[in-house]
N, C-alpha and C. Protein backbone atom coordinates (compact mmCIF):
# COMPACT_ATOMS: atom_id res chain seq x y z
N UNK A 1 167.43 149.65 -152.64
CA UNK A 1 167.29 149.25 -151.21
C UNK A 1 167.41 150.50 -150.35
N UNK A 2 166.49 150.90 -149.34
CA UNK A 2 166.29 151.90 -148.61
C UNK A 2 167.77 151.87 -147.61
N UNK A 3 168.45 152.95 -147.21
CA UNK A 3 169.39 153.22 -146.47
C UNK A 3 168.90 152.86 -145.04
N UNK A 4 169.63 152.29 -144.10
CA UNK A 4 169.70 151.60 -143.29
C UNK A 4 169.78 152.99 -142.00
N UNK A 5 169.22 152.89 -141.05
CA UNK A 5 169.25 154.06 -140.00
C UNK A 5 170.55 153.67 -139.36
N UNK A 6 171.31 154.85 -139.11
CA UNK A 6 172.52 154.71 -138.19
C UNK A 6 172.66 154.76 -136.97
N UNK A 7 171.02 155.39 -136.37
CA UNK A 7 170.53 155.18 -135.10
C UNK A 7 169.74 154.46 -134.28
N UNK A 8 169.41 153.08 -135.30
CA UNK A 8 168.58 152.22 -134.69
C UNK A 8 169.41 151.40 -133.98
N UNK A 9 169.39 150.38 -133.24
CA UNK A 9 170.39 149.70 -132.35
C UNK A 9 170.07 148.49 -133.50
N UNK A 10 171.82 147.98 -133.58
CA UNK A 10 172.16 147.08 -135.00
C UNK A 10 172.47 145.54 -133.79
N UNK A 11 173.11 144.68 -134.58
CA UNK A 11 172.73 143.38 -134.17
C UNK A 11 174.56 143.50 -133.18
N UNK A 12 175.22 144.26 -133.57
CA UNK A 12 176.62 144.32 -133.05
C UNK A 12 176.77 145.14 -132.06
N UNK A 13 175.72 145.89 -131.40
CA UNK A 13 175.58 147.08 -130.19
C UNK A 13 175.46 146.14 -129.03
N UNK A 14 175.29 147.41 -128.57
CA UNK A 14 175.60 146.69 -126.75
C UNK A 14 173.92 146.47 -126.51
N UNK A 15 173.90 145.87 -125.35
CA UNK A 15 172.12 145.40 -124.68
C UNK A 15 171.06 146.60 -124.93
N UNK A 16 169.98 146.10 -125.02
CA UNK A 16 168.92 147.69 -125.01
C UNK A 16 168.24 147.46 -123.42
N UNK A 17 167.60 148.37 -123.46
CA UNK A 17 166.42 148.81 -122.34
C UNK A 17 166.17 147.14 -121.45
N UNK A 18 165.94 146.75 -122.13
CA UNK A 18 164.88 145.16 -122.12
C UNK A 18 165.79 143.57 -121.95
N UNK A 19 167.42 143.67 -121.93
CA UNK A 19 167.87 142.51 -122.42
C UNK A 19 168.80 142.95 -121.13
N UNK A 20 169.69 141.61 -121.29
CA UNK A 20 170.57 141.82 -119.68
C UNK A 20 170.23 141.53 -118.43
N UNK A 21 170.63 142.47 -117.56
CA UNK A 21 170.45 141.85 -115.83
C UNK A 21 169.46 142.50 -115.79
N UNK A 22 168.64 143.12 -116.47
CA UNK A 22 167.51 144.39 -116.31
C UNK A 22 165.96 143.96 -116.66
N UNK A 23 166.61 142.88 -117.54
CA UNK A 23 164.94 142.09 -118.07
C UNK A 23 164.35 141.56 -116.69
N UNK A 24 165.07 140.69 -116.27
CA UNK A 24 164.19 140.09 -115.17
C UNK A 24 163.40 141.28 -113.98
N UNK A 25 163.66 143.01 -114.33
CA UNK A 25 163.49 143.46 -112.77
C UNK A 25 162.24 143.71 -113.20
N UNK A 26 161.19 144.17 -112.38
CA UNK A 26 160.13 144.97 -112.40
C UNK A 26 159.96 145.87 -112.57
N UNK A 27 159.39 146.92 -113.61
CA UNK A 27 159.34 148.33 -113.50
C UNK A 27 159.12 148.69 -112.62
N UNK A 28 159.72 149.94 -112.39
CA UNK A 28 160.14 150.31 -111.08
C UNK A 28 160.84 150.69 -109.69
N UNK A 29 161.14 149.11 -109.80
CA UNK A 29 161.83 148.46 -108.65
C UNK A 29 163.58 149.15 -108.79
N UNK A 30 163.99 149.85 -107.43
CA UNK A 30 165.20 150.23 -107.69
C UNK A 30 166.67 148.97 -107.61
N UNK A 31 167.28 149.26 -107.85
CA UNK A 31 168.25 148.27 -107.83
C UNK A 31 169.22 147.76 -106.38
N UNK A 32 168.93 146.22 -106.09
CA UNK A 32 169.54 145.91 -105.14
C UNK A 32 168.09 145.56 -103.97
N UNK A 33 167.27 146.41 -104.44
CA UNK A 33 165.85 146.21 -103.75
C UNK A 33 165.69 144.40 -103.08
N UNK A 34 165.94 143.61 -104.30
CA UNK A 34 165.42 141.90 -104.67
C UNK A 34 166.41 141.24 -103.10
N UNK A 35 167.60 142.36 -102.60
CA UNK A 35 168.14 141.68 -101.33
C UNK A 35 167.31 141.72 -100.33
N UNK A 36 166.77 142.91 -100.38
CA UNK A 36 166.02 143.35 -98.89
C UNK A 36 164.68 141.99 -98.58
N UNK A 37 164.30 141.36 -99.84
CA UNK A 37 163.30 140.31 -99.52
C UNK A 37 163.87 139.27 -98.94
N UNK A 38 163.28 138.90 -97.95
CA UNK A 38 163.61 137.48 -97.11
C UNK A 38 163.24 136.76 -97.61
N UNK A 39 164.11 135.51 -98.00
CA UNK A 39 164.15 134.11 -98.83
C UNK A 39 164.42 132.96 -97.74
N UNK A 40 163.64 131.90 -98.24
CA UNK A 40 163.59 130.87 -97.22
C UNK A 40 162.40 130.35 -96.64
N UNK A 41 161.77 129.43 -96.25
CA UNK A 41 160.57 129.01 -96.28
C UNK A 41 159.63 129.69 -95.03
N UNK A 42 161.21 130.24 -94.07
CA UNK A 42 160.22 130.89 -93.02
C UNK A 42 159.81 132.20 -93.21
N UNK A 43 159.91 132.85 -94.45
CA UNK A 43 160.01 134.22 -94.84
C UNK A 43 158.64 134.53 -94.92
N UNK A 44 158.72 135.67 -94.62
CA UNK A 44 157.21 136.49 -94.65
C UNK A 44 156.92 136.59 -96.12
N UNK A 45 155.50 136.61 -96.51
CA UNK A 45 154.83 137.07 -97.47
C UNK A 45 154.82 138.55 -97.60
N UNK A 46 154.94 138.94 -99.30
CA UNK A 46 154.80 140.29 -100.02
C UNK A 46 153.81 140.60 -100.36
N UNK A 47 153.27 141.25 -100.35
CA UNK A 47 152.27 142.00 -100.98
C UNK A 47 152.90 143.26 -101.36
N UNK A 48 151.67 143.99 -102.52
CA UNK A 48 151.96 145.33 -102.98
C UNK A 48 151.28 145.65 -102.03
N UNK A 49 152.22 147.06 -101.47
CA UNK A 49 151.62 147.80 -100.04
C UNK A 49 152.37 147.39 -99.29
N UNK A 50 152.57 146.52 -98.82
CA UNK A 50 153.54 146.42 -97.45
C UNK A 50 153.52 144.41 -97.25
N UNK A 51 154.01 144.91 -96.08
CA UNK A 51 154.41 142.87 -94.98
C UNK A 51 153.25 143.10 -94.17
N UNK A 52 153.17 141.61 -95.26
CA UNK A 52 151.89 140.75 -94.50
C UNK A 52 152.60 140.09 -94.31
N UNK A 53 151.63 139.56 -92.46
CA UNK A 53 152.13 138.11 -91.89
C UNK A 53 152.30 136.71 -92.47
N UNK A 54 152.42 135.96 -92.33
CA UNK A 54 152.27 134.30 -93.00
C UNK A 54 153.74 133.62 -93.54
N UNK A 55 153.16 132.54 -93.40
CA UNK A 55 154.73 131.56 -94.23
C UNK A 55 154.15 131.07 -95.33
N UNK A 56 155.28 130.82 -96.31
CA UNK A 56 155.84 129.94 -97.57
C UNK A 56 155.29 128.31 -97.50
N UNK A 57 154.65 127.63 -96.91
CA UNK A 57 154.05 126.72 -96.56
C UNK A 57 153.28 125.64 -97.30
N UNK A 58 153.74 124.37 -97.61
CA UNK A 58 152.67 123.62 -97.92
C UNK A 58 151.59 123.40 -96.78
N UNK A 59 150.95 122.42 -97.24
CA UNK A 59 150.18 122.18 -96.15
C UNK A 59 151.12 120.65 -95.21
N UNK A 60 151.79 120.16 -95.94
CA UNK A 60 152.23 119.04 -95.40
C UNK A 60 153.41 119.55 -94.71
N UNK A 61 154.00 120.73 -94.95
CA UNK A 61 154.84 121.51 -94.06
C UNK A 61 154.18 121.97 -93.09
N UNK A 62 153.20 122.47 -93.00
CA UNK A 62 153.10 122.76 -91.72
C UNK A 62 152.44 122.02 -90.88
N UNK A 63 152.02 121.06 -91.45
CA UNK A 63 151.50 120.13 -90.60
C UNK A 63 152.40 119.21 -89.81
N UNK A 64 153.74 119.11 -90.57
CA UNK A 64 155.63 119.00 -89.84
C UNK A 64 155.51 119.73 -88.65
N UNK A 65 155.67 121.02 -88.79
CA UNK A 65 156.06 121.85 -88.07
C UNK A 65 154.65 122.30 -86.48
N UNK A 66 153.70 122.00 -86.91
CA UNK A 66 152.83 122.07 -86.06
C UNK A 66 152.97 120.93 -85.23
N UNK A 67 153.43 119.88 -86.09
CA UNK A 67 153.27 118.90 -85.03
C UNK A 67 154.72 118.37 -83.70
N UNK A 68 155.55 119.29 -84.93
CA UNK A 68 157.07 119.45 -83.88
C UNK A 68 156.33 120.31 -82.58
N UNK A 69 155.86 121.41 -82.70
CA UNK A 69 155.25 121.98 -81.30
C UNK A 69 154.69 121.08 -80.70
N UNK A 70 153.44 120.42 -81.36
CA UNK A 70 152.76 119.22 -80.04
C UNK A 70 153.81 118.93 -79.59
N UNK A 71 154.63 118.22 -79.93
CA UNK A 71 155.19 117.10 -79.45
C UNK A 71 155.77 117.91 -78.52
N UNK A 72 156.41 118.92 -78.44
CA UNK A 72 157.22 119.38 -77.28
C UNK A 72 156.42 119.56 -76.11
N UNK A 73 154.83 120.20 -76.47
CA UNK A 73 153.61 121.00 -75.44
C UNK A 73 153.42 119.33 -74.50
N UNK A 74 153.41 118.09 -75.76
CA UNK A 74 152.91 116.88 -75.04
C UNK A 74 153.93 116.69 -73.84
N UNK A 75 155.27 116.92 -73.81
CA UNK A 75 156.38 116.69 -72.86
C UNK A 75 156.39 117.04 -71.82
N UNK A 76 155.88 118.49 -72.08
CA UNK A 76 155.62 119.28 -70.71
C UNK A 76 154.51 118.61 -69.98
N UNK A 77 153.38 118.62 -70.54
CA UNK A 77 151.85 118.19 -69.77
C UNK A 77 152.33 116.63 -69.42
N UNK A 78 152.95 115.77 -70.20
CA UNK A 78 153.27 114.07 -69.89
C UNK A 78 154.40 114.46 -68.46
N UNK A 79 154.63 115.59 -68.35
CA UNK A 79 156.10 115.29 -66.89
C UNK A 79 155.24 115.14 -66.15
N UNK A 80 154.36 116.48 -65.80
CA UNK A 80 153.62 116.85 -64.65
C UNK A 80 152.43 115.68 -64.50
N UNK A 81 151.89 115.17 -65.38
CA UNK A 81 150.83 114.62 -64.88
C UNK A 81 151.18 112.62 -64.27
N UNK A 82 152.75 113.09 -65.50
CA UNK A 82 152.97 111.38 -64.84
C UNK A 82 153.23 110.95 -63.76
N UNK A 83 154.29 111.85 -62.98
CA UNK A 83 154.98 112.93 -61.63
C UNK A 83 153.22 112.39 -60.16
N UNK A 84 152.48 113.21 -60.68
CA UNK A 84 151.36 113.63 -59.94
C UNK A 84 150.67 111.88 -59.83
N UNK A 85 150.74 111.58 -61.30
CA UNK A 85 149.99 110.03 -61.16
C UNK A 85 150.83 109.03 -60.17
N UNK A 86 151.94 108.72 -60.22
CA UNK A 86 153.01 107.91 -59.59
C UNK A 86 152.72 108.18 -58.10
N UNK A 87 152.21 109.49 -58.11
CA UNK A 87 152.54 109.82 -56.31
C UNK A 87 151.20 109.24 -55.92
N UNK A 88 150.08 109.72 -56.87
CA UNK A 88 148.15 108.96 -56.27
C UNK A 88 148.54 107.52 -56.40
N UNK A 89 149.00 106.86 -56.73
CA UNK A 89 149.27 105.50 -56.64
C UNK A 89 149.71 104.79 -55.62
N UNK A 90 150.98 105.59 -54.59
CA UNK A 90 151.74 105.41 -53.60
C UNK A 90 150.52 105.14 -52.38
N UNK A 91 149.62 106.41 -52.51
CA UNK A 91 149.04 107.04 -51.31
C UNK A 91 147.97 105.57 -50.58
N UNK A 92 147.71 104.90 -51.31
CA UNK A 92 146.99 103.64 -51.25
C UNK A 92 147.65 102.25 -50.49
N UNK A 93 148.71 102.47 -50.57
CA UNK A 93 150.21 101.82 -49.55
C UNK A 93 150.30 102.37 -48.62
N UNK A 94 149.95 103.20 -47.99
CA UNK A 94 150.52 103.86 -47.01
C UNK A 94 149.64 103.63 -45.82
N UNK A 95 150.38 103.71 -44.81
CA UNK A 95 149.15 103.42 -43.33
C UNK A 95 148.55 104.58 -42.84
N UNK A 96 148.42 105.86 -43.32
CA UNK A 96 147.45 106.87 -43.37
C UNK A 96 146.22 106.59 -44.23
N UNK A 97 146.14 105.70 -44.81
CA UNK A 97 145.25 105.92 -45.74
C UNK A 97 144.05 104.85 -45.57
N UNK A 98 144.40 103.95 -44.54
CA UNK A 98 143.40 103.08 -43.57
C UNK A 98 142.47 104.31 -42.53
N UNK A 99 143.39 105.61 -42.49
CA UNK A 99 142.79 106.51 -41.63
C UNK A 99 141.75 107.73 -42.03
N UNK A 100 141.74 107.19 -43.16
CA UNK A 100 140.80 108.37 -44.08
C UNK A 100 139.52 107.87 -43.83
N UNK A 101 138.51 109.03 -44.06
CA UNK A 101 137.08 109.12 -43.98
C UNK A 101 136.65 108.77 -45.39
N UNK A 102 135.45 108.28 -45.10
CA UNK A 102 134.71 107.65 -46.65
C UNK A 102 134.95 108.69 -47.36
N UNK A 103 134.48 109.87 -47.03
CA UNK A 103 134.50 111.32 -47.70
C UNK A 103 135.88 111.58 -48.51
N UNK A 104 137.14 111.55 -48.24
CA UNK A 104 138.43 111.50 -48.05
C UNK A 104 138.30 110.41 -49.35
N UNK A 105 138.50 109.36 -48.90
CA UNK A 105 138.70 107.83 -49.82
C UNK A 105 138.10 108.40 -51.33
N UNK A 106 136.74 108.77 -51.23
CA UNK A 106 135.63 108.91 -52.67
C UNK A 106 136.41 109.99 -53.14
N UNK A 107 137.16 110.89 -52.02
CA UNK A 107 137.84 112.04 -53.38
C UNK A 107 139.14 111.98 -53.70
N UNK A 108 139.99 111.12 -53.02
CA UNK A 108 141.01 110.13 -53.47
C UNK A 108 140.72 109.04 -54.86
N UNK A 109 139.97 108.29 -54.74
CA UNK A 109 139.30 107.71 -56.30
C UNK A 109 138.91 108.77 -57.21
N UNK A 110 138.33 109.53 -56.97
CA UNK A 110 138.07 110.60 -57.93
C UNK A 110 139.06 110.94 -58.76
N UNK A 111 140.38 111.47 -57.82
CA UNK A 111 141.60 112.28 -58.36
C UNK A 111 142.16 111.12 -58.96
N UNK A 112 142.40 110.01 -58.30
CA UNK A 112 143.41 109.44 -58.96
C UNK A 112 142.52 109.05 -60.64
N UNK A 113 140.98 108.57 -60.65
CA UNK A 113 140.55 108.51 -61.75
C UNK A 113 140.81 109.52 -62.86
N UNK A 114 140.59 110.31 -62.34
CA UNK A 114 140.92 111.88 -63.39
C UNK A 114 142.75 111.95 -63.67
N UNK A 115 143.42 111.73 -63.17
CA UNK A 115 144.48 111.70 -63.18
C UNK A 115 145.43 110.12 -64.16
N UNK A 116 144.37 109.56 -64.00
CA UNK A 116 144.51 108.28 -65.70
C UNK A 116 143.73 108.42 -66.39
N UNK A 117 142.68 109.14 -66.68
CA UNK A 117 142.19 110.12 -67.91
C UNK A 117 143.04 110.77 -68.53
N UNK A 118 143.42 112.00 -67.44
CA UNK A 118 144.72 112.50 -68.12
C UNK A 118 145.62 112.00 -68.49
N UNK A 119 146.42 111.36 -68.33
CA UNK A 119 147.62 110.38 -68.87
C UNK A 119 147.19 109.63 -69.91
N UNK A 120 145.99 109.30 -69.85
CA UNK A 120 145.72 108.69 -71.17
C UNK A 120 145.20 109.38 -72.49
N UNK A 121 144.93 110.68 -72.00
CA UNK A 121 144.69 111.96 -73.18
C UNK A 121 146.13 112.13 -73.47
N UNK A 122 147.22 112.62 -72.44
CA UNK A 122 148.42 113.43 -73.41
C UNK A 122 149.16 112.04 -73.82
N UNK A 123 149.23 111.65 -73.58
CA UNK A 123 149.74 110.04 -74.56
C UNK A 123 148.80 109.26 -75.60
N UNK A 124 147.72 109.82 -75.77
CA UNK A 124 147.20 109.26 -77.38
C UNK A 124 147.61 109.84 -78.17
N UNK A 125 148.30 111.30 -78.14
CA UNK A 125 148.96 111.44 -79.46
C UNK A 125 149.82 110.44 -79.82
N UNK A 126 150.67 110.05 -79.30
CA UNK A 126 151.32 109.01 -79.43
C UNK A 126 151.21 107.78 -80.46
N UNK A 127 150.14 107.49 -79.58
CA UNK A 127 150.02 106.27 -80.24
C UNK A 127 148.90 106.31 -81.32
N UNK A 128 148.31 107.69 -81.61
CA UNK A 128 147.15 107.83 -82.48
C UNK A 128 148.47 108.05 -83.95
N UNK A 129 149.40 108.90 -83.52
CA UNK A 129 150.32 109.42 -84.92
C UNK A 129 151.14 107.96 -84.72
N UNK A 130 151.20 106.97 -84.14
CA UNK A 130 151.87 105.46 -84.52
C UNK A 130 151.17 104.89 -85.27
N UNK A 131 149.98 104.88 -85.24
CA UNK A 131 148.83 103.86 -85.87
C UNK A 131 149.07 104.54 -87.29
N UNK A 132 148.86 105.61 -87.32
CA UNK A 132 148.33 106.30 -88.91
C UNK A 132 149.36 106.64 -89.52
N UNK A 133 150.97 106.74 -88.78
CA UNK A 133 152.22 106.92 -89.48
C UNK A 133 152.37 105.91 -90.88
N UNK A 134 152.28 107.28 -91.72
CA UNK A 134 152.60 106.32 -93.44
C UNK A 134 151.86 106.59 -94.16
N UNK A 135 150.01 107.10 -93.85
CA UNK A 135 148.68 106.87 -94.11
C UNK A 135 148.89 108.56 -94.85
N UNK A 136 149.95 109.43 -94.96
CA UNK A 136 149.65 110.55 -95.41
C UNK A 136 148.12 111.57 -94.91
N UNK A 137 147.98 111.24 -93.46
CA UNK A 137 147.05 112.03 -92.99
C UNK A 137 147.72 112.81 -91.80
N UNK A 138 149.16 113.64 -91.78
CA UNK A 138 149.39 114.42 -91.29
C UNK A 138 148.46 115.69 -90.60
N UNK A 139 147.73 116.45 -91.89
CA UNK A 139 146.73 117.40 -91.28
C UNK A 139 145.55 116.89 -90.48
N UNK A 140 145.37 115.79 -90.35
CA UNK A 140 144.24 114.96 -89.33
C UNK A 140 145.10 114.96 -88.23
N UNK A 141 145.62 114.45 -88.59
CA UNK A 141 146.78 113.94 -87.07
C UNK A 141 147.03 115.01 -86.22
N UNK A 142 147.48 116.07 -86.43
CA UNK A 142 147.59 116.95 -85.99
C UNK A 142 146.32 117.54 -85.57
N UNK A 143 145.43 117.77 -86.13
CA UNK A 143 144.06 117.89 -85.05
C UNK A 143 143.45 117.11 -84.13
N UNK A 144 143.63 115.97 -84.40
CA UNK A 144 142.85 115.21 -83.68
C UNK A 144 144.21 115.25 -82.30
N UNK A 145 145.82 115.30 -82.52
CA UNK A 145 146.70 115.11 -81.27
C UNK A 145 146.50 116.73 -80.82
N UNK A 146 145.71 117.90 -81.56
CA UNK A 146 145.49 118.71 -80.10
C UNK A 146 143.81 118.65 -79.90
N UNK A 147 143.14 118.42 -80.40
CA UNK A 147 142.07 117.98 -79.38
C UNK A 147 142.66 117.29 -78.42
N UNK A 148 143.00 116.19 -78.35
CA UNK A 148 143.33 115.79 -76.93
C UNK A 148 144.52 116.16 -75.96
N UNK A 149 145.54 116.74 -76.83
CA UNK A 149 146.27 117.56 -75.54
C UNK A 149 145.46 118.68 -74.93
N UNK A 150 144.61 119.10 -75.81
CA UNK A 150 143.46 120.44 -74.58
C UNK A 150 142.54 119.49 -73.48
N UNK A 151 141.99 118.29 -73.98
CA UNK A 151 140.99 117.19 -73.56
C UNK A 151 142.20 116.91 -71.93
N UNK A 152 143.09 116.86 -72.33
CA UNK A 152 144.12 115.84 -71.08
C UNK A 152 144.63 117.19 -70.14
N UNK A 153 144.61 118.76 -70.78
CA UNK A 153 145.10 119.61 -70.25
C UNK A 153 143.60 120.07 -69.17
N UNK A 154 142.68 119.93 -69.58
CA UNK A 154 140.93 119.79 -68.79
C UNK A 154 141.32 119.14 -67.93
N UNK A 155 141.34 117.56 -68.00
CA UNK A 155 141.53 116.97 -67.05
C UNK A 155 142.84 116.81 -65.76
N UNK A 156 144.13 117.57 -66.11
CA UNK A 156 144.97 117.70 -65.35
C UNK A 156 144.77 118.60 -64.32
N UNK A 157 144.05 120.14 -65.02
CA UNK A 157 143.40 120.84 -64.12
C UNK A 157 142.64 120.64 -62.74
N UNK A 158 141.29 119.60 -63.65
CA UNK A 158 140.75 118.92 -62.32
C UNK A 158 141.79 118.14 -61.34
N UNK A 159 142.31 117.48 -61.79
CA UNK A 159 143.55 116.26 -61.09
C UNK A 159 144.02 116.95 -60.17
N UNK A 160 144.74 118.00 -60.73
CA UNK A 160 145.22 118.91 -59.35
C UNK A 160 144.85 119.86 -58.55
N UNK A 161 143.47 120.09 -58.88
CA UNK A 161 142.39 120.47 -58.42
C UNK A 161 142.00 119.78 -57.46
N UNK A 162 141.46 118.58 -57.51
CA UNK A 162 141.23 117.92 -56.85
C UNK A 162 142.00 117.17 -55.64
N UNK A 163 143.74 116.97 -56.26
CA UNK A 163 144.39 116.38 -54.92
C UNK A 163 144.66 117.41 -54.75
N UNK A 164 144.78 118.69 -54.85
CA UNK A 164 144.93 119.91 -53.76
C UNK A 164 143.80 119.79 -52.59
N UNK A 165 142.68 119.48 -52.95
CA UNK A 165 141.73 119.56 -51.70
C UNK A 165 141.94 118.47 -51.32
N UNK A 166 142.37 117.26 -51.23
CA UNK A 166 142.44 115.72 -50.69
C UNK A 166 143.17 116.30 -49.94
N UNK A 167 144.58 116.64 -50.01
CA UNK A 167 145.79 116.90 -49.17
C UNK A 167 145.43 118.14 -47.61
N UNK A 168 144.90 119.31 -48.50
CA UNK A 168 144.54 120.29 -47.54
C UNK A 168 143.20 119.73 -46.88
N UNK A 169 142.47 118.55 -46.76
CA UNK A 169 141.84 118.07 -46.23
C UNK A 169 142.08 117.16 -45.19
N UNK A 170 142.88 116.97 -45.47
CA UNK A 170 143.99 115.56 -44.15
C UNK A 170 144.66 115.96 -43.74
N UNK A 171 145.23 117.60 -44.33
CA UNK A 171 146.04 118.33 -43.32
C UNK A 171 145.76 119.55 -42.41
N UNK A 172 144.21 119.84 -42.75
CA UNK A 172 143.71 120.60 -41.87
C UNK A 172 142.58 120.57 -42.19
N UNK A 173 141.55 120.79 -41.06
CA UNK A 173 140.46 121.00 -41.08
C UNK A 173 140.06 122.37 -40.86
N UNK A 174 140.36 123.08 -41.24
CA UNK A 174 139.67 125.00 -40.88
C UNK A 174 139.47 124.74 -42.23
N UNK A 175 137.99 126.14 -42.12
CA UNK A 175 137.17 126.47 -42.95
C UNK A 175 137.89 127.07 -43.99
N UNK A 176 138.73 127.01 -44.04
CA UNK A 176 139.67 128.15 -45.39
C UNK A 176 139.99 127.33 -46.64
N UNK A 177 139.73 125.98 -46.29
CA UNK A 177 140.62 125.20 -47.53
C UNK A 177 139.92 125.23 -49.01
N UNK A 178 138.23 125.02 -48.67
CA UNK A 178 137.29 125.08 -49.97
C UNK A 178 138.38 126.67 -50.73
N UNK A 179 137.87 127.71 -49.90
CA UNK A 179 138.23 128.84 -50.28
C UNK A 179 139.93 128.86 -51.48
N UNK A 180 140.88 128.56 -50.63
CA UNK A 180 141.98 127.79 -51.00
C UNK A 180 141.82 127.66 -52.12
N UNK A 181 141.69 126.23 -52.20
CA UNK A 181 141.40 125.45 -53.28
C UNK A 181 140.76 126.44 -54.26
N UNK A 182 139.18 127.10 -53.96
CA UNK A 182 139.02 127.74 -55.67
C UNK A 182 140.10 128.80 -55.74
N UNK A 183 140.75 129.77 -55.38
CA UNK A 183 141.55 130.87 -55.68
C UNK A 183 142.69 129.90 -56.67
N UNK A 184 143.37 128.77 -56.05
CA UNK A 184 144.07 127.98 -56.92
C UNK A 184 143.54 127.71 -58.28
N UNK A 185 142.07 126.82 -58.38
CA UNK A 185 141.74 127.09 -59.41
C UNK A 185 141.60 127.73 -60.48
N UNK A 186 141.11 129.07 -59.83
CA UNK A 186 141.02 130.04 -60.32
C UNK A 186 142.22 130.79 -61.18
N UNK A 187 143.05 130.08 -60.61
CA UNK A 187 144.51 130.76 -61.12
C UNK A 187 144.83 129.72 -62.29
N UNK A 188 144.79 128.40 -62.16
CA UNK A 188 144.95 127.26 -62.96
C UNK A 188 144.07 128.11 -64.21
N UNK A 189 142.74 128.29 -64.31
CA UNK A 189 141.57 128.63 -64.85
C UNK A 189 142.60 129.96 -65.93
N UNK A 190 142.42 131.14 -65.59
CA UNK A 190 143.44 132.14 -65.62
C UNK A 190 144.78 132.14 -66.66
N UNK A 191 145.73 131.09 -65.80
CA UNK A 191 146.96 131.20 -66.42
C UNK A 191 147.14 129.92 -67.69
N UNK A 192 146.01 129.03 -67.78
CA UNK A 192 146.47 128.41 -68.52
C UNK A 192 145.24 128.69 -70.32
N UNK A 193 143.63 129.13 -69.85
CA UNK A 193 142.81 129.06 -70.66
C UNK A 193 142.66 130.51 -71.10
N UNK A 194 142.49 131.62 -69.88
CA UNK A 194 141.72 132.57 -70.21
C UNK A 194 142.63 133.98 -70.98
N UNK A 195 143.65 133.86 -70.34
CA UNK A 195 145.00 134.69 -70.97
C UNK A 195 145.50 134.00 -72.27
N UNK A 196 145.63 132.80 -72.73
CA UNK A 196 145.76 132.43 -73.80
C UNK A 196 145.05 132.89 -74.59
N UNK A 197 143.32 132.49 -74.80
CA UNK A 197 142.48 133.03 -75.71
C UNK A 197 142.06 134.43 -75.40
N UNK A 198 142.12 135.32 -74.88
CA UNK A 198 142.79 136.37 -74.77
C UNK A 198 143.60 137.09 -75.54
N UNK A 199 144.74 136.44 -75.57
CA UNK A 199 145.81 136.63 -76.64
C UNK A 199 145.37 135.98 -77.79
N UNK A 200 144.80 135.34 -77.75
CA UNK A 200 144.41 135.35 -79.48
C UNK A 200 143.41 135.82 -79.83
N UNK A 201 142.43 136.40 -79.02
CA UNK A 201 141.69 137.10 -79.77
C UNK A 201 142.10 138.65 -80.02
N UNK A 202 143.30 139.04 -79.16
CA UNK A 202 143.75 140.63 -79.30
C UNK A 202 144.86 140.86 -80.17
N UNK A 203 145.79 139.39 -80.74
CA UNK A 203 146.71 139.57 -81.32
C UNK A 203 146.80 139.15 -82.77
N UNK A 204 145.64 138.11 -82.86
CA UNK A 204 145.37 137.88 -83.92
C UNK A 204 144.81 138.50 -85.58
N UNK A 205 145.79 138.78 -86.35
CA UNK A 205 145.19 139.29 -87.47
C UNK A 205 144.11 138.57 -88.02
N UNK A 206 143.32 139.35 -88.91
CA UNK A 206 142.54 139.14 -90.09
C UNK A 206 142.85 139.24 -91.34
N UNK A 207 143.81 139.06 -91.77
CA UNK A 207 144.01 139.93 -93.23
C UNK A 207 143.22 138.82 -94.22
């Protein structure tokens, strides 16, 4: 029987290269490295090379989490427009409003029409994610409840677009109010559509 090497590693030695806390690492990789990665579902993605953007995500997670935002964006747009609707409702009670010009009246119906459009855009999420709650069509749901919060955010624009000029129309007649009115727009236009996509087209990666 051939003599046995006294330098090969025997079954009674300590760990080799390959066995231990050392198997699992990556060549390479220095030790303690595996802390510096962020763990947790909101954690950024690795790549070799560097941090890339993105989350850990199913799709039914984020379709959770996307839709936790609607719901908050719907809160905001449901104050203001319900606020604005309650008050076009009043204006029809009131004994000024026997004193309005046809002209006046047709853009009073107008606003208040546009103004239950709107209310009835940011509240179909509602009742669109009631109907289909259970149906496992989260990623629908969620598109179809922001199509219409942008659809109801269109029409709030006009709404207050429009009773801005009703009001500055019964409260003055100088030539300045058209003017008025678009610079407002214009700002509505601005701060709510054009600076947004804006920002996403300048901030947005491609990877």
């Amino acid at each position: 029987m051939p003599d046995r090497d006294d330098g090969a590693p025997g079954a009674g030695e300590g760990p080799g290269p390959g066995s231990g806390q050392g198997a699992g690492k990556e060549p390479g990789r220095r030790a303690g490295e595996e802390a510096s990665v962020p763990v947790g579902r909101e954690r950024e993605s690795w790549r070799e090379g560097g941090l890339v953007r993105g989350r850990h995500e199913t799709p039914e997670e984020r379709a959770d989490r996307r839709w936790t935002e609607l719901v908050q964006e719907i809160r905001v747009a449901q104050t203001g427009v319900q606020i604005l609707f309650g008050f076009l409702l009043t204006v029809v009670f009131t004994p000024r409003f026997v004193e309005l010009s046809d002209a006046d009246r047709s853009l009073y119906v107008t606003t208040i029409v546009l103004a239950a459009a709107a209310t009835g855009a940011l509240i179909g999420p509602v009742s669109f994610h009631r109907i289909v709650a259970g149906r496992r069509i989260k990623p629908q749901t969620v598109q179809w409840a922001s199509r219409l919060i942008f659809l109801g955010l269109v029409l709030l624009l006009a709404t207050m677009v429009s009773a801005l000029l009703l009001v500055l129309r019964v409260a003055s007649d100088d030539g300045f109010v058209p003017w008025l009115v678009t610079g407002v727009a214009a700002w509505y236009l601005l701060a709510w559509f054009v600076l947004p996509l804006w920002a996403r087209h300048r901030y947005t990666t491609r990877d």
